[in-house]
Protein backbone atom coordinates (compact mmCIF):
# COMPACT_ATOMS: atom_id res chain seq x y z
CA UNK A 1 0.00 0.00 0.00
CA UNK A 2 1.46 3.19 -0.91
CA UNK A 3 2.26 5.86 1.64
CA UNK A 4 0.49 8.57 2.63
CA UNK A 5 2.24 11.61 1.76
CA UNK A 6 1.15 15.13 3.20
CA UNK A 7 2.69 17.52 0.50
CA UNK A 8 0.02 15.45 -1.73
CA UNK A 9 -2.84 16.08 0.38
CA UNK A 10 -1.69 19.89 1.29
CA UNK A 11 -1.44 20.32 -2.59
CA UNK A 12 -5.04 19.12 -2.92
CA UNK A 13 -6.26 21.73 -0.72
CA UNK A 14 -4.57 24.15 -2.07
CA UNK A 15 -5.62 23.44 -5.76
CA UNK A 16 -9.24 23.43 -3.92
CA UNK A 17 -8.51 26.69 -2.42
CA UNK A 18 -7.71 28.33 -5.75
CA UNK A 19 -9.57 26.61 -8.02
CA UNK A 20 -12.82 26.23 -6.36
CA UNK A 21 -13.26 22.30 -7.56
CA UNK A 22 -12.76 19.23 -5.92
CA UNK A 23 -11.92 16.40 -8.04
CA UNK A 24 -13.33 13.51 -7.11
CA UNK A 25 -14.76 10.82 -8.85
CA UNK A 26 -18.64 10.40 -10.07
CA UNK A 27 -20.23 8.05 -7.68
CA UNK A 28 -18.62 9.90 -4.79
CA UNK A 29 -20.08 12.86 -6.20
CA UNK A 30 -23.82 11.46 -6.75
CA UNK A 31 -23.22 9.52 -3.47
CA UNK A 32 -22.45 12.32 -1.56
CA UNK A 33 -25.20 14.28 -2.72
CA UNK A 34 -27.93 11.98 -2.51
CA UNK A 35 -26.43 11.86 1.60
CA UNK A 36 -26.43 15.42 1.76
CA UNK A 37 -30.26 15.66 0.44
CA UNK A 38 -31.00 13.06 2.82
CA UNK A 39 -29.48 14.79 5.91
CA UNK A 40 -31.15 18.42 4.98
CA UNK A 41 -34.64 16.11 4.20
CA UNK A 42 -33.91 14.53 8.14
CA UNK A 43 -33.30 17.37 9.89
CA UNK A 44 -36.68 19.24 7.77
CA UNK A 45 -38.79 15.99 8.72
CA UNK A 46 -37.54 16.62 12.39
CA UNK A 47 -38.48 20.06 12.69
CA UNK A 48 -42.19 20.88 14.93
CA UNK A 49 -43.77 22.07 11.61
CA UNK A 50 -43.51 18.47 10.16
CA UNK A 51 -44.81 16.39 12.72
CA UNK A 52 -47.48 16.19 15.01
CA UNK A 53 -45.61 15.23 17.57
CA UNK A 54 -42.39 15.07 17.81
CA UNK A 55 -39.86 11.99 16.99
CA UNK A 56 -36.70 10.74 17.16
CA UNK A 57 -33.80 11.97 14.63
CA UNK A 58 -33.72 8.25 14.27
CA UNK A 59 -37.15 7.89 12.73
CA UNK A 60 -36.66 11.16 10.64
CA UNK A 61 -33.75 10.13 9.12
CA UNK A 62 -34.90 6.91 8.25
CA UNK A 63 -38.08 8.42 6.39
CA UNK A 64 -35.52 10.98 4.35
CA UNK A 65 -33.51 8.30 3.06
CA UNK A 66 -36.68 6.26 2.27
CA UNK A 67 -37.75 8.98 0.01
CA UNK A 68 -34.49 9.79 -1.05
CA UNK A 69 -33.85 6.16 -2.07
CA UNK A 70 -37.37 6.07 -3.65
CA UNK A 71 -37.84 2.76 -1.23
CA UNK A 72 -40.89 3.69 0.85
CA UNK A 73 -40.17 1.90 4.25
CA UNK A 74 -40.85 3.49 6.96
CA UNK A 75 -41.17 3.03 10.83
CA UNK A 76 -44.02 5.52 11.28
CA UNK A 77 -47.70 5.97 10.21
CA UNK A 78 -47.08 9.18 7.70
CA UNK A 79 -50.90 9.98 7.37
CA UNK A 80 -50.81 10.42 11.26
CA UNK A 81 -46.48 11.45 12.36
CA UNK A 82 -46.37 13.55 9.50
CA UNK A 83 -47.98 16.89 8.83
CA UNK A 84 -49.33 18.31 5.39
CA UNK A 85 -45.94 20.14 5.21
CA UNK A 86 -43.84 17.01 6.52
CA UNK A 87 -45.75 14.67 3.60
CA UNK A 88 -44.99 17.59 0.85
CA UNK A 89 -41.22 17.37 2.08
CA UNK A 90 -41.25 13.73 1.77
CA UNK A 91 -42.86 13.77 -1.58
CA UNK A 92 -40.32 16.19 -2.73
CA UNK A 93 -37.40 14.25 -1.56
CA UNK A 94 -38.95 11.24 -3.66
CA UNK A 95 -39.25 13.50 -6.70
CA UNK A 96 -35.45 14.69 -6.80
CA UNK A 97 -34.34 11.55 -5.59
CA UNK A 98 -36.05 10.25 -8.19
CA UNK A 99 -34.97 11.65 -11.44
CA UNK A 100 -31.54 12.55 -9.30
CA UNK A 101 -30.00 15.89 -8.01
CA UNK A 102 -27.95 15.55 -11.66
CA UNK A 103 -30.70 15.95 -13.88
CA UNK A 104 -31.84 19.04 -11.96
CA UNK A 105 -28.37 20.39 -12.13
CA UNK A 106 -27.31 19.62 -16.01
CA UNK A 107 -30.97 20.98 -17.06
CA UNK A 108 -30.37 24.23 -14.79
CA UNK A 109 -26.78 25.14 -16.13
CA UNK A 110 -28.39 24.72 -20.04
CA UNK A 111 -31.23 26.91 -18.85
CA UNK A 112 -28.74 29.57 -18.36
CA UNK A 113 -27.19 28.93 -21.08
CA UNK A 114 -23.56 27.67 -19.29
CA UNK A 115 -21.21 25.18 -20.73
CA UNK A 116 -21.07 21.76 -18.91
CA UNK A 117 -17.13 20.96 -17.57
CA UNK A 118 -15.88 18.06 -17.93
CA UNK A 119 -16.01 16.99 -14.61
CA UNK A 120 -19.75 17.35 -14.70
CA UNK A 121 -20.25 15.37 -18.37
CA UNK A 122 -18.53 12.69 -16.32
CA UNK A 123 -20.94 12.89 -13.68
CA UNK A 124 -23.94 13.20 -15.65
CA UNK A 125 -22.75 10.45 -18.42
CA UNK A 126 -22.43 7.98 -14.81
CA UNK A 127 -25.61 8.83 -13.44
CA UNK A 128 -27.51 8.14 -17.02
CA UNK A 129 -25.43 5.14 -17.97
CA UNK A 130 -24.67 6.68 -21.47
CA UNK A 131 -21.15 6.41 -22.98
CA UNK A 132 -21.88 9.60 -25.27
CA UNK A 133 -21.31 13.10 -23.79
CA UNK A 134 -23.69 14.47 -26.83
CA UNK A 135 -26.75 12.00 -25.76
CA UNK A 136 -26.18 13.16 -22.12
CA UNK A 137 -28.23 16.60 -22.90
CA UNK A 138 -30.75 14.69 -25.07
CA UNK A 139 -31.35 12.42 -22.48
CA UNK A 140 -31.38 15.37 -19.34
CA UNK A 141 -34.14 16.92 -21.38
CA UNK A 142 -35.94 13.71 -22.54
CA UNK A 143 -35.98 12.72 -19.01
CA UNK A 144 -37.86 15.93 -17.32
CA UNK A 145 -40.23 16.11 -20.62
CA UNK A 146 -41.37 12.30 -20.32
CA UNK A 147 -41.29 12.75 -16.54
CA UNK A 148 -43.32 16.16 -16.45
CA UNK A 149 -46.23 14.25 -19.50
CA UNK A 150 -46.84 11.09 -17.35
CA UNK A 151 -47.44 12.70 -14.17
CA UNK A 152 -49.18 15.24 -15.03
CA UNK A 153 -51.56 12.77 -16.39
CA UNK A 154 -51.19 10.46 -13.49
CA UNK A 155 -52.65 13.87 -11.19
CA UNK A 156 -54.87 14.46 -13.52
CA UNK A 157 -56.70 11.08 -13.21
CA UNK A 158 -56.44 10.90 -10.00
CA UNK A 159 -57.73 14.13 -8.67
CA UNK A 160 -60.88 13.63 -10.88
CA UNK A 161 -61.26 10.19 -9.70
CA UNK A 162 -61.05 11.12 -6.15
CA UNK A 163 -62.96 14.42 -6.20
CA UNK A 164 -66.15 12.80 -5.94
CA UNK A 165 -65.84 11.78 -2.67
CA UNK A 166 -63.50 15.12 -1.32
CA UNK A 167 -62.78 18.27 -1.70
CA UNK A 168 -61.21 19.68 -5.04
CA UNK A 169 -57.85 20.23 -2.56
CA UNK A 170 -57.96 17.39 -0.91
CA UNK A 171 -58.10 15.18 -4.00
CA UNK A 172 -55.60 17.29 -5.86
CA UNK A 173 -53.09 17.31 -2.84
CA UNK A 174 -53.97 13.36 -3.24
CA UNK A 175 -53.74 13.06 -6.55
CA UNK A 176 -50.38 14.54 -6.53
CA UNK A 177 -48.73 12.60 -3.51
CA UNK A 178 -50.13 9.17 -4.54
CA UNK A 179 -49.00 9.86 -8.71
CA UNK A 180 -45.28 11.16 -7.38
CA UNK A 181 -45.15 8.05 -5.74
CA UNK A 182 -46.27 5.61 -8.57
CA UNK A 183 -44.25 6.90 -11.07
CA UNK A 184 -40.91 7.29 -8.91
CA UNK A 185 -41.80 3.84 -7.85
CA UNK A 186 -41.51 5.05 -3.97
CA UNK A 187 -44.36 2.91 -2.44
CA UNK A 188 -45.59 6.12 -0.15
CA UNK A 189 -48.63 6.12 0.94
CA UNK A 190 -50.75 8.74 2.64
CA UNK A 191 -52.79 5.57 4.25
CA UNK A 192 -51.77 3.21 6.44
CA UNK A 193 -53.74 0.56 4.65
CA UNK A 194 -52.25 1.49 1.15
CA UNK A 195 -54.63 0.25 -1.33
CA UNK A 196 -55.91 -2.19 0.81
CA UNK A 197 -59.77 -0.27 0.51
CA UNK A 198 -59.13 0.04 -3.23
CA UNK A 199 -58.34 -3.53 -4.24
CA UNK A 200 -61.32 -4.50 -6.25
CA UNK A 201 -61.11 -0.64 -8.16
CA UNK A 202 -60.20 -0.46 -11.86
CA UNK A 203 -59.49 3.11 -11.96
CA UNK A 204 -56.95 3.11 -8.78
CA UNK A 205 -55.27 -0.07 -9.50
CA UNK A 206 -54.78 0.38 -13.37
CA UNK A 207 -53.80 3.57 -12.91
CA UNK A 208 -51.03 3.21 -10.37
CA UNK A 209 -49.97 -0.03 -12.11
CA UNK A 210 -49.93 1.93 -15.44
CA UNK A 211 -47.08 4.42 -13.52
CA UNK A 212 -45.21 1.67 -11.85
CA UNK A 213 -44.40 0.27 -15.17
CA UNK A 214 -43.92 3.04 -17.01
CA UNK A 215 -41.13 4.56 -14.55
CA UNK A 216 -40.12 1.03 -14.10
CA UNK A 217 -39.13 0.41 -17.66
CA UNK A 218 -36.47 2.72 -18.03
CA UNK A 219 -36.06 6.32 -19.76
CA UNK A 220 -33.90 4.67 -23.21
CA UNK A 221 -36.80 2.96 -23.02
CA UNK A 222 -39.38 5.53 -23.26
CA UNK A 223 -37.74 8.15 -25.36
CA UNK A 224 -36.37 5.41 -28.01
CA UNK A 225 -40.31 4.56 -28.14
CA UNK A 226 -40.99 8.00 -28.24
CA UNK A 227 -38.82 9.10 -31.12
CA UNK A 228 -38.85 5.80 -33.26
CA UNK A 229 -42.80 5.14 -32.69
CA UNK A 230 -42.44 1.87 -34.60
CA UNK A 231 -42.12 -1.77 -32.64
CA UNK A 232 -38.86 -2.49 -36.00
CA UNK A 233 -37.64 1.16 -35.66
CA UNK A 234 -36.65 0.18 -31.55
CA UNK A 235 -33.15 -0.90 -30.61
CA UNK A 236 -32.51 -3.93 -29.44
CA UNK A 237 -32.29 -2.91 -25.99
CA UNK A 238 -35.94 -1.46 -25.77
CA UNK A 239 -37.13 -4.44 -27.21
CA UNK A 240 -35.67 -6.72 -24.62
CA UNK A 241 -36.83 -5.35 -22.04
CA UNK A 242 -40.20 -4.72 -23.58
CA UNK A 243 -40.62 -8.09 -23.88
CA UNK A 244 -38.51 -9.25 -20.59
CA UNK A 245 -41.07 -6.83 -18.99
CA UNK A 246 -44.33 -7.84 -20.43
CA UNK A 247 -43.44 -11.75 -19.79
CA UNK A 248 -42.59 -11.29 -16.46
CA UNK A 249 -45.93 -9.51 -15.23
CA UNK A 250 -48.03 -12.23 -17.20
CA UNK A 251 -46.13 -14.48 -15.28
CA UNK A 252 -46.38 -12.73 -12.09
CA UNK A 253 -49.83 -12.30 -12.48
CA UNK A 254 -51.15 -15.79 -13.09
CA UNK A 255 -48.73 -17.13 -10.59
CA UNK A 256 -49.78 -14.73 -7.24
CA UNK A 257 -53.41 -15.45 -8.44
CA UNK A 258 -52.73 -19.55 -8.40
CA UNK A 259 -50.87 -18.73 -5.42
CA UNK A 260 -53.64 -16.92 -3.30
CA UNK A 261 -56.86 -17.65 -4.90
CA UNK A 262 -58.19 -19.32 -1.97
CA UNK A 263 -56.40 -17.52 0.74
CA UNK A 264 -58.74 -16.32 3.22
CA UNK A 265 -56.53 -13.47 4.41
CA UNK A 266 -55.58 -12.51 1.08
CA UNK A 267 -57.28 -13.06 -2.34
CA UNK A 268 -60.12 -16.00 -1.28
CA UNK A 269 -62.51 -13.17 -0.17
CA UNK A 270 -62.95 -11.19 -3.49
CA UNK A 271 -64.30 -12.21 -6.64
CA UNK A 272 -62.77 -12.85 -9.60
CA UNK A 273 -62.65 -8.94 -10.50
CA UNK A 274 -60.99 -7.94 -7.45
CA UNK A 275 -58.46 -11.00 -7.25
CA UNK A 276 -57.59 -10.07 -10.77
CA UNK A 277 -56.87 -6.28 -9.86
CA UNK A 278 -55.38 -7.65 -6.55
CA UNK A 279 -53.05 -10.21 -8.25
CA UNK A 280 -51.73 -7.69 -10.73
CA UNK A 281 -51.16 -5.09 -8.40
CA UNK A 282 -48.95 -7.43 -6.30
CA UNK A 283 -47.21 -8.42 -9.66
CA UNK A 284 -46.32 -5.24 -10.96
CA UNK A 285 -45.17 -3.41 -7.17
CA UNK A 286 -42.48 -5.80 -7.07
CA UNK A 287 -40.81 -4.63 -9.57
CA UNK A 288 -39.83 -2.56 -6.52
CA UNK A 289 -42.87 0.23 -6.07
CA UNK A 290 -43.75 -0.80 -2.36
CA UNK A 291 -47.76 -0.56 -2.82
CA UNK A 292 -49.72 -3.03 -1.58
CA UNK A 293 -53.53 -3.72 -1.89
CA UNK A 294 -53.42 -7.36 0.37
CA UNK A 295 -51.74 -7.90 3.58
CA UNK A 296 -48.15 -8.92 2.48
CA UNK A 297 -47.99 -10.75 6.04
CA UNK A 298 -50.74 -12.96 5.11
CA UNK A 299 -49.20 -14.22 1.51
CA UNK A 300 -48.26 -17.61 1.46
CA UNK A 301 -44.40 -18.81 1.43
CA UNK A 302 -44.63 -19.56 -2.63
CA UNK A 303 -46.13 -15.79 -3.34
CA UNK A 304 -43.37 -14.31 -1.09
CA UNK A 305 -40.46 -16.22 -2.39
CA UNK A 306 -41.90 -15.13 -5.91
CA UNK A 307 -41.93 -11.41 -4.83
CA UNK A 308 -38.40 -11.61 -3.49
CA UNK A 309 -37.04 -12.66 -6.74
CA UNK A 310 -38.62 -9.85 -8.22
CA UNK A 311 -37.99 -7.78 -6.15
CA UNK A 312 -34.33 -8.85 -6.57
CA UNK A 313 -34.58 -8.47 -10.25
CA UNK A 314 -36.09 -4.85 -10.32
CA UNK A 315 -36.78 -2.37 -13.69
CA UNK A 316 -34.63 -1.33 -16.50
CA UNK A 317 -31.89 0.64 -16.54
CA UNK A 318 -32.09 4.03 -15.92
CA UNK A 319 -35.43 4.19 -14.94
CA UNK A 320 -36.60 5.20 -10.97
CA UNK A 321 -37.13 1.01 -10.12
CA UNK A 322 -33.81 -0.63 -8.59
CA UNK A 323 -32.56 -4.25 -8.33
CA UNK A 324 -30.06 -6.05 -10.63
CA UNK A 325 -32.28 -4.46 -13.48
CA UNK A 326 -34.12 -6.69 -16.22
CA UNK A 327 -31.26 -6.27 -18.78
CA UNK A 328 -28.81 -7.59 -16.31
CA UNK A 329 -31.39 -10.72 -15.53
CA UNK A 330 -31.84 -11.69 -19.34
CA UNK A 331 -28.14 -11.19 -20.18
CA UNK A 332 -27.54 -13.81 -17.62
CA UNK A 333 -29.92 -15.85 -18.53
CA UNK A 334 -28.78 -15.70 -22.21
CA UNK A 335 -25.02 -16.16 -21.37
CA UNK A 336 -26.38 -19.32 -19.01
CA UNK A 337 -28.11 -20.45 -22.64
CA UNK A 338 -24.78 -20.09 -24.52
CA UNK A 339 -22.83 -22.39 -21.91
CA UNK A 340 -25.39 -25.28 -22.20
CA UNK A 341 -26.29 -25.65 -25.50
CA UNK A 342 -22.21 -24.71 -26.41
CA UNK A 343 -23.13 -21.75 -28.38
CA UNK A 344 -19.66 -19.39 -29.49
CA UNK A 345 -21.50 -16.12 -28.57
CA UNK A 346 -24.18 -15.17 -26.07
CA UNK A 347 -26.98 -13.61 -28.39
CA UNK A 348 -29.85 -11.51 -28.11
CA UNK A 349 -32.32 -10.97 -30.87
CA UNK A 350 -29.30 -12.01 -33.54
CA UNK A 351 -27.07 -9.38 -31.59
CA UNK A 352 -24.08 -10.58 -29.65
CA UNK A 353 -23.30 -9.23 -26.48
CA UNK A 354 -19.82 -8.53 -24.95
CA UNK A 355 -18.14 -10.24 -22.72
CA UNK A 356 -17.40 -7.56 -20.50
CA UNK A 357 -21.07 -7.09 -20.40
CA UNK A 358 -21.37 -10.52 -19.30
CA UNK A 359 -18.57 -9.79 -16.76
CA UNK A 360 -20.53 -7.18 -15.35
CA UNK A 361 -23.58 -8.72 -14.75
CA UNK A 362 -22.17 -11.67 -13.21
CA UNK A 363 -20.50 -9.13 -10.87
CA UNK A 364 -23.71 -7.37 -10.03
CA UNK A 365 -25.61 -10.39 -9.38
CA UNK A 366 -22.89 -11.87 -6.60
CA UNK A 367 -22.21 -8.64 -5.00
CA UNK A 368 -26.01 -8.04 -4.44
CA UNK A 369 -26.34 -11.33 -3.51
CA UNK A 370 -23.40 -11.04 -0.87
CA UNK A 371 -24.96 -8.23 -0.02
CA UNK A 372 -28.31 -9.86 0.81
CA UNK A 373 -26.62 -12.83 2.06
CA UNK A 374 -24.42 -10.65 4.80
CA UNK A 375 -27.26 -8.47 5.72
CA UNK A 376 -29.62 -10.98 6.55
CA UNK A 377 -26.91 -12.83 8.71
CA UNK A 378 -26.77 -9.58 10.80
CA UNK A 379 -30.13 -8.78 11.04
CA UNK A 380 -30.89 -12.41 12.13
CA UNK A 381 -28.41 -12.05 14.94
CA UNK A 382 -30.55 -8.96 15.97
CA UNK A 383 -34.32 -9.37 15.41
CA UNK A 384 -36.19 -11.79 16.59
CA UNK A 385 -38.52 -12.22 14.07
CA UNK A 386 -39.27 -14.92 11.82
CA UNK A 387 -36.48 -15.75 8.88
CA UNK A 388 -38.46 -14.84 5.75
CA UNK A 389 -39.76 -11.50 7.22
CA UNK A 390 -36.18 -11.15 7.70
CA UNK A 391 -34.88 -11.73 4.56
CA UNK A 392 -37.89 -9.97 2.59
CA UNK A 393 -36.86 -6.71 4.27
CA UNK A 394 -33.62 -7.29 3.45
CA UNK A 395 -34.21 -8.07 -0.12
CA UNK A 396 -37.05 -4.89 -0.36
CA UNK A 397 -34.22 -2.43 1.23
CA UNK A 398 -31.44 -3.36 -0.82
CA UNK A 399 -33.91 -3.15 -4.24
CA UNK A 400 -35.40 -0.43 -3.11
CA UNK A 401 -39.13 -1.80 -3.22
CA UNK A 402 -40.92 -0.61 0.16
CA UNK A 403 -42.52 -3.85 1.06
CA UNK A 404 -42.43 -5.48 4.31
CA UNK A 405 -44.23 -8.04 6.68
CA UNK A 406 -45.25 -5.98 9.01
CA UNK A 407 -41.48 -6.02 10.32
CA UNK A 408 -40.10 -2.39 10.02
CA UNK A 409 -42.02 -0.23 12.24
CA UNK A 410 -40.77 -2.93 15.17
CA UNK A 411 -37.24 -2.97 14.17
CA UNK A 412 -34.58 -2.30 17.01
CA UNK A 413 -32.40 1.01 15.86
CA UNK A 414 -29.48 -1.25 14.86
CA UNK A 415 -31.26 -2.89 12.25
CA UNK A 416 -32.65 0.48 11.27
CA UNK A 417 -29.38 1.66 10.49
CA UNK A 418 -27.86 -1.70 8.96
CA UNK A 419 -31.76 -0.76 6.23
CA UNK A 420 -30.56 2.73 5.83
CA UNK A 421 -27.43 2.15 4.85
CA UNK A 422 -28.87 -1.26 2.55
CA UNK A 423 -31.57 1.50 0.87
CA UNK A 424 -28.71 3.92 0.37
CA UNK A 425 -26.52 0.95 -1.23
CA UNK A 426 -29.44 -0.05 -3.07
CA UNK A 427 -29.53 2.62 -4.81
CA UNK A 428 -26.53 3.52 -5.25
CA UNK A 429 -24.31 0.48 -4.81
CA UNK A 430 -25.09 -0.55 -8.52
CA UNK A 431 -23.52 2.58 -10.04
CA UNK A 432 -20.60 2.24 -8.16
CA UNK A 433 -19.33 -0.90 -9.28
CA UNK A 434 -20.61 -0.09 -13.19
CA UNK A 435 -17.87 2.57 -12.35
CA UNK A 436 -15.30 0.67 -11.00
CA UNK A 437 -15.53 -1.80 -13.54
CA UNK A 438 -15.77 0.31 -16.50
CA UNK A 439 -12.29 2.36 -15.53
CA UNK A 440 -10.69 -0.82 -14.50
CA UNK A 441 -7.25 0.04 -16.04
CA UNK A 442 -5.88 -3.16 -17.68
CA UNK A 443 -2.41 -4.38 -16.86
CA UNK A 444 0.72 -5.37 -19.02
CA UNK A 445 1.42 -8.37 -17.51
CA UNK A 446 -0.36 -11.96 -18.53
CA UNK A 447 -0.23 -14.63 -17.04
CA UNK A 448 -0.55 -18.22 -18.56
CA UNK A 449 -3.77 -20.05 -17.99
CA UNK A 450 -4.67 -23.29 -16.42
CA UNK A 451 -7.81 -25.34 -15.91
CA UNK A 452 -9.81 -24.98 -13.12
CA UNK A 453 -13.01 -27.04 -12.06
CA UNK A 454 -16.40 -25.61 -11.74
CA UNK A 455 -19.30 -27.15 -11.22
């Protein structure tokens, strides 16, 4: 390990000192402000005018980097801890930690019509996965347009819907929280019961499910649809997912509905409307939203191991959903085709794929795994509580989903710290190591190679 040598750090500072810049790289950047948001959102949440009563910082901070993280846990009630001005906070914390502090920033230095430095084309290129510094703008403003469209339709529909039975306010402050949270894919709710009284209702369920997927799937995803408008005209990309997306809720769905079809505490009560609506609902939140419309408690051991691997697989890339991300789940799952049938290439819809792409989603799927895997040891060591609620709070922090067996609000403050820090990795964590493996710098030396068994 090298030295540390304080003429280099003393330099630093004073290049700091005169230049006004810190040089650091990307995801220390993004990680550092998605902390700082979180602490100003904690100590706002604290404060007398956001609460009813007061709370600890404790249960503050853990509701900032909920929102921040776009997860949705939470320890408290936040129809009842939270005032109208503590849920607008929270709801704003979702929305910027949503689309991300860069967006915001990139967007505001065009507005005034500044060049981007390098520095920040680095940082901006990182936080929307794009290897092009010209698509980085494209995408900034393709990002707030989509974004703006889709909610203001969201608020739209839903203030309507719930104006007959509230005020105009009321339904439009509503309308506004419950859209900000479908579309971010937060899992906030204003009710303690979620959308437990609107199971069996078209309008609700459709039209939070409609959000979920559509700030599930990805912004590529939406603006390549956008600009191509043709199903041939899409890249292969969009069309993978597309289709990894649209197979996995059929799935989903028919296999929660086998799955809890006669459940008393769950499905068995409804009819076949509202076990359909019910069913997809549960489907398409896993895909790390955090509503729910049944008691998750109550699901039986096959629907909850089903929702954890969901969960664990998440949205698309760059889109406000988290987990290893769709595209990383069917590359493996192609490359895993390739070995068995002792194909030369992994392919995709006659395209080949990289290795390093390979190499990277193997990556991503052990580390979140050991991830998982570690936290879960920990927690178990802590809680006593039963395994899978365990584990499903462990897999719903780290992919950001919101969804928990009644576990969270009785967690002990060490394992609410060991989920704050998993939310915060969770959303982060991912970027990091696309980072670190992308600037890998590749050595001179090779060595020869030898067999190894596997297997």
């Amino acid at each position: 390990m090298r030295n540390w040598d304080p003429r280099l750090t003393l330099r630093h500072y004073h290049q700091v000192r005169r230049n006004g810049r810190f040089n650091a790289a990307p995801p220390v950047v993004l990680a550092g402000g998605f902390m700082l948001l979180s602490l100003i959102g904690a100590l706002l949440l604290w404060l007398p005018f956001s609460v009813n009563a007061p709370i600890s910082l404790l249960t503050a901070l853990f509701s900032a980097v909920s929102a921040v993280t776009i997860t949705g846990l939470s320890t408290v009630d936040i129809s009842v801890t939270y005032t109208p001005v503590g849920q607008a906070i929270l709801i704003t914390l979702v929305q910027i930690g949503g689309l991300g502090f860069v967006t915001f920033s990139i967007v505001a230095a065009l507005a005034l019509g500044k060049r981007i430095s390098l520095q920040h084309q680095a940082l901006a290129q990182e936080a929307f996965n794009q290897t092009s510094v010209a698509t980085v703008r494209q995408t900034a403003f393709a990002i707030i347009k989509i974004t703006l469209v889709l909610e203001l339709i969201g608020i739209v529909w839903f203030t309507l819907y719930w104006w007959q039975e509230s005020s105009l306010l009321s339904a439009l402050g509503h309308g506004i929280f419950h859209t900000l949270a479908a579309f971010n894919n937060a899992g906030i709710s204003l009710t303690a019961t979620h959308l437990s009284n609107y199971v069996s209702d078209p309008v609700v369920i459709l039209g939070t499910t409609a959000l979920i997927i559509l700030g599930g799937i990805g912004f590529p995803v939406l603006n390549d649809i956008r600009q191509k408008k043709s199903w041939k005209a899409l890249s292969p990309y969009s069309k993978i997912v597309l289709i990894g997306t649209a197979i996995m809720n059929l799935i989903g769905f028919v296999m929660i509905w086998l799955f809890e079809y006669d459940n008393p505490f769950t499905l068995g009560p409804l009819d076949i409307g509202g076990q359909a609506l019910g069913a997809w609902l549960q489907n398409v939140t896993t895909r790390t939203a955090g509503f729910n419309s049944v008691d998750i408690a109550s699901l039986e051991d096959s629907t909850t191991l089903l929702m954890m691997l969901y969960m664990f697989i998440g949205g698309g890339s760059l889109s406000l959903a988290s987990g290893i991300k769709i595209g990383t789940f069917i590359v493996l799952m192609a490359a895993a085709y390739s070995y068995i049938f002792q194909r030369p290439q992994v392919v995709l819809l006659k395209r080949a794929i990289s290795a390093d792409t390979v190499q990277k989603s193997l990556a991503l799927l052990l580390i979140t795994a050991t991830l998982i895997f570690s936290a879960t040891l920990i927690m178990t060591m802590i809680e006593d509580a039963p395994f899978i609620s365990i584990l499903f709070e462990v897999v719903s922090a780290v992919s950001t989903t919101g969804l928990s067996r009644d576990l969270t609000s009785t967690l002990s403050w060490p394992s609410q710290f060991l989920v704050i820090l998993l939310m915060f990795v969770g959303r982060l964590g991912p970027l990091t190591l696309i980072y670190s493996l992308s600037t890998q710098h590749r050595g001179r030396v090779r060595y020869p190679e030898t067999s190894f068994q596997i297997g």
